[in-house]
C-alpha atoms as a PDB file:
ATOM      1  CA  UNK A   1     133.144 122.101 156.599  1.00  0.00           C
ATOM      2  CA  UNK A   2     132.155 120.708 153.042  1.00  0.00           C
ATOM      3  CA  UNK A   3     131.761 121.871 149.591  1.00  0.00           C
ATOM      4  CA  UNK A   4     130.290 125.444 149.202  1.00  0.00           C
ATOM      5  CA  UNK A   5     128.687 126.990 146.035  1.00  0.00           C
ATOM      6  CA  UNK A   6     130.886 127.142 142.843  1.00  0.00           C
ATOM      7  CA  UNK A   7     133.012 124.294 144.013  1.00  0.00           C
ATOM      8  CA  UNK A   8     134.749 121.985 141.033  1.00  0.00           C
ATOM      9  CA  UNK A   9     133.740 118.962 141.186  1.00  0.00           C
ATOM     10  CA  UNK A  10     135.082 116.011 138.885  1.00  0.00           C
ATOM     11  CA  UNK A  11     132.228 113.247 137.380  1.00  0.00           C
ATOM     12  CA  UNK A  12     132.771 109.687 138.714  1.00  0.00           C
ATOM     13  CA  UNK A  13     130.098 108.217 136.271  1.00  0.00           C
ATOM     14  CA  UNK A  14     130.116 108.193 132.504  1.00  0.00           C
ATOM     15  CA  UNK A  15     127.721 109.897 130.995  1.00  0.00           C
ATOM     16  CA  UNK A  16     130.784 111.969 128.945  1.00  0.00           C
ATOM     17  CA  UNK A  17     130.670 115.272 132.099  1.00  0.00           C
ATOM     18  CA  UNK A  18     134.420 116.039 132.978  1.00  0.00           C
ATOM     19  CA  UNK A  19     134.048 118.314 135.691  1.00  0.00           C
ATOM     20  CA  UNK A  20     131.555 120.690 137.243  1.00  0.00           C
ATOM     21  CA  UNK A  21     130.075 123.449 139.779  1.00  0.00           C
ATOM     22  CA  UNK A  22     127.980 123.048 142.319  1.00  0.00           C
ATOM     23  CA  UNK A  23     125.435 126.229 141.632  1.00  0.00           C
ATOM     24  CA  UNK A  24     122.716 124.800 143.975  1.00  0.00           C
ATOM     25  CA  UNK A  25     122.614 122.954 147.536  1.00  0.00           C
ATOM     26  CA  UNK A  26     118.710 121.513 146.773  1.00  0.00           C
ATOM     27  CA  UNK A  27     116.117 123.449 149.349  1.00  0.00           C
ATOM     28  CA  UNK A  28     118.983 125.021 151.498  1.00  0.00           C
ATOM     29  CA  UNK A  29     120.110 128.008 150.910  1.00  0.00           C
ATOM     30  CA  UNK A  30     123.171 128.517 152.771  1.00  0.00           C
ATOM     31  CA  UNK A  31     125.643 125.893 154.295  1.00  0.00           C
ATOM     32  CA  UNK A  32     127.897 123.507 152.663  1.00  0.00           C
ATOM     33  CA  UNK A  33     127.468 120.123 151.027  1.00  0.00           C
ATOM     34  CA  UNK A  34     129.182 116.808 151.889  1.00  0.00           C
ATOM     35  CA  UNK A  35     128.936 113.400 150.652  1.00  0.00           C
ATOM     36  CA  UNK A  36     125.706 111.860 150.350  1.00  0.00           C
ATOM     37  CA  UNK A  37     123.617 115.033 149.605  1.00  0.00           C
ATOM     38  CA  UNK A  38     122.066 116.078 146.560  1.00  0.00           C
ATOM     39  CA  UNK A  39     123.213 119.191 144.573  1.00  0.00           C
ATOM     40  CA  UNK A  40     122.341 121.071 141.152  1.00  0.00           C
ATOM     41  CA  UNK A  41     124.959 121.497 138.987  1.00  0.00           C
ATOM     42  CA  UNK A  42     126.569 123.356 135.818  1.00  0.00           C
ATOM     43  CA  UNK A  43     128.304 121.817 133.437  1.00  0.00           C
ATOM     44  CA  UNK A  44     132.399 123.188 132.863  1.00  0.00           C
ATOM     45  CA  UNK A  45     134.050 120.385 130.583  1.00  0.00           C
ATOM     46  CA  UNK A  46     132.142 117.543 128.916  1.00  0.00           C
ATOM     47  CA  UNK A  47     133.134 115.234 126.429  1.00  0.00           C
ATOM     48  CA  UNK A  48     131.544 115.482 122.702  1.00  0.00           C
ATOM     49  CA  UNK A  49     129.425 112.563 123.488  1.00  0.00           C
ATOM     50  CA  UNK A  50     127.636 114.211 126.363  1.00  0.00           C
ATOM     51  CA  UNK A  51     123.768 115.525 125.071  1.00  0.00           C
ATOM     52  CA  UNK A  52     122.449 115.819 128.382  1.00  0.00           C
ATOM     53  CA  UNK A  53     120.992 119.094 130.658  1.00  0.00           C
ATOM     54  CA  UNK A  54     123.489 121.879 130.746  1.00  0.00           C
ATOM     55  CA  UNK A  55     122.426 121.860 134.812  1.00  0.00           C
ATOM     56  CA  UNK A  56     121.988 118.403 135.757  1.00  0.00           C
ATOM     57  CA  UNK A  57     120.919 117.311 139.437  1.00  0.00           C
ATOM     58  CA  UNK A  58     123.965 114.836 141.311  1.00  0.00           C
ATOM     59  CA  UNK A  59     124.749 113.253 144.343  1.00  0.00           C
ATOM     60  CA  UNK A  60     128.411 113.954 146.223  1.00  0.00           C
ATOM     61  CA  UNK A  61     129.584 110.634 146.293  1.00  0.00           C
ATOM     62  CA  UNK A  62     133.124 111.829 147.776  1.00  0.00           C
ATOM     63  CA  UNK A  63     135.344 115.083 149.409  1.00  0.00           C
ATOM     64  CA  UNK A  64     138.017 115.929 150.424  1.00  0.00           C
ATOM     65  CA  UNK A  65     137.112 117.172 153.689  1.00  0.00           C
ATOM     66  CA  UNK A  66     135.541 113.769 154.468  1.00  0.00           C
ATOM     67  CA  UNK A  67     133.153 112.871 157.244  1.00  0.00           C
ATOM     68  CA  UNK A  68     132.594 111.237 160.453  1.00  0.00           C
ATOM     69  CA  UNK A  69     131.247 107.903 160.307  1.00  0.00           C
ATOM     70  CA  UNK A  70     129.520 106.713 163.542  1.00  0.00           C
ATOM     71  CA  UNK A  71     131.640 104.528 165.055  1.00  0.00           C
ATOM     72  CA  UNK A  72     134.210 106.871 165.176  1.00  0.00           C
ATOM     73  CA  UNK A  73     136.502 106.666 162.162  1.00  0.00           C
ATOM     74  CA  UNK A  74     136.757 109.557 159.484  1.00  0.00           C
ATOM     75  CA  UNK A  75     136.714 109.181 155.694  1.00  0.00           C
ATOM     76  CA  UNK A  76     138.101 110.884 153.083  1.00  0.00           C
ATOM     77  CA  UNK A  77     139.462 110.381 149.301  1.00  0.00           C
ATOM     78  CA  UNK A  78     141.743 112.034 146.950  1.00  0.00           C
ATOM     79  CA  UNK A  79     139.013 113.986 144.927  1.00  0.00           C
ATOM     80  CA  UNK A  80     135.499 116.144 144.863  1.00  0.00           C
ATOM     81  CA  UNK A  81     133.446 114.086 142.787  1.00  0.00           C
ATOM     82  CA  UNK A  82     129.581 113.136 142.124  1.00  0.00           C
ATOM     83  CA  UNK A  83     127.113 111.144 140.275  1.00  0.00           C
ATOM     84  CA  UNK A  84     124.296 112.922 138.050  1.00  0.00           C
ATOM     85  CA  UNK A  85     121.052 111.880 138.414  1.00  0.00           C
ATOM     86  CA  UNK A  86     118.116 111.602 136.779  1.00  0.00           C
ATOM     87  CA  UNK A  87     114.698 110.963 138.261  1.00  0.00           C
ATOM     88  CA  UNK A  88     116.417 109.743 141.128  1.00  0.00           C
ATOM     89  CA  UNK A  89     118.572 107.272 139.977  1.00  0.00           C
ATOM     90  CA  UNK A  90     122.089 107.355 138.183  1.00  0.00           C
ATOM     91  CA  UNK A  91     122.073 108.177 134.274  1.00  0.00           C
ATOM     92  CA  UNK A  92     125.406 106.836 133.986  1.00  0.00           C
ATOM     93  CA  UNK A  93     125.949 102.711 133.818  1.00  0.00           C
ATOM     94  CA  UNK A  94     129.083 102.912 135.402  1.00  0.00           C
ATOM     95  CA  UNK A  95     130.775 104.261 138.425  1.00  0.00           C
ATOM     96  CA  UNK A  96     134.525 105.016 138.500  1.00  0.00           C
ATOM     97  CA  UNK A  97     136.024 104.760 141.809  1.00  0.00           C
ATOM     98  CA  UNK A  98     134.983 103.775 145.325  1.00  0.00           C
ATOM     99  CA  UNK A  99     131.730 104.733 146.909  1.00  0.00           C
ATOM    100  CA  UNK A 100     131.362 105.190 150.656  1.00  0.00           C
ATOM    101  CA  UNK A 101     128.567 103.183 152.211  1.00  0.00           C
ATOM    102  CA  UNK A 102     126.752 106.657 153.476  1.00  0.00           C
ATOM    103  CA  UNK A 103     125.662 107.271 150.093  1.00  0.00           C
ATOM    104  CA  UNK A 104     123.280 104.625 150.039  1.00  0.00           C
ATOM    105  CA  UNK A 105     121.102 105.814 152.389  1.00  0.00           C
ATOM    106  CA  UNK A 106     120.719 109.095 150.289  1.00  0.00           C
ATOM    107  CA  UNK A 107     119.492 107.381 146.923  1.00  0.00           C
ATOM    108  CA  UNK A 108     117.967 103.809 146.934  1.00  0.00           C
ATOM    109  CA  UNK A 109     118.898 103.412 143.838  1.00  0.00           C
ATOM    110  CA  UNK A 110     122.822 103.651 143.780  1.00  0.00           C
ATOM    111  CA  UNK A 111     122.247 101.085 146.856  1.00  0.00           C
ATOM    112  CA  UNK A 112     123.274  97.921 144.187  1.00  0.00           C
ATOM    113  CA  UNK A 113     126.940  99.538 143.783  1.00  0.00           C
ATOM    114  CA  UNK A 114     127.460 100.000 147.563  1.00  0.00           C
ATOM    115  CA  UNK A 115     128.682  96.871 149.332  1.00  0.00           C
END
């Protein structure tokens, strides 16, 4: 299935957001998310750092539930987590954990950590 609304999701960037819910599924308004699409936020747990948007726009980047890749074979990870955006590229300089090669066709610009 995928991620529905309120879901927890954990931050895989750092730009100082812990974890947080997914409030919006970007122009659909039903359905579930999975990785590679883009989703509005709200912010739960933050570091003191963080000074961004209290609803910031992110990208899944991996679930639980996983997908099915094309050639047959199904990935999944450990965790719910994303990577916040801003004007479509990543406001964070550094990504923790791996990223699944699906993502890249989603936003260009996260293309240069995808291998």
């Amino acid at each position: 299935m995928g991620l529905w609304h309120e879901s927890i999701i954990k931050c895989a960037d750092n730009t100082g957001i812990i974890k947080a819910c997914i409030v919006s599924l970007s122009r659909f308004r039903w359905g579930t998310a999975n990785i590679g699409r883009v989703v509005r936020t709200n912010v739960r747990a933050k570091d003191k750092s963080y000074t961004g948007e209290k609803s910031p726009r992110g990208i899944l980047v991996r679930s639980k539930e996983g997908m099915m890749r094309k050639d047959g074979s199904r990935i999944r990870f450990d965790e719910n987590s994303f990577v916040v955006l801003a004007n479509n590229k990543p406001k964070g300089t550094k990504i923790k954990g791996p990223l699944p090669y699906e993502v890249r066709h989603s936003v260009r610009n996260l293309s240069k950590w995808v291998f």
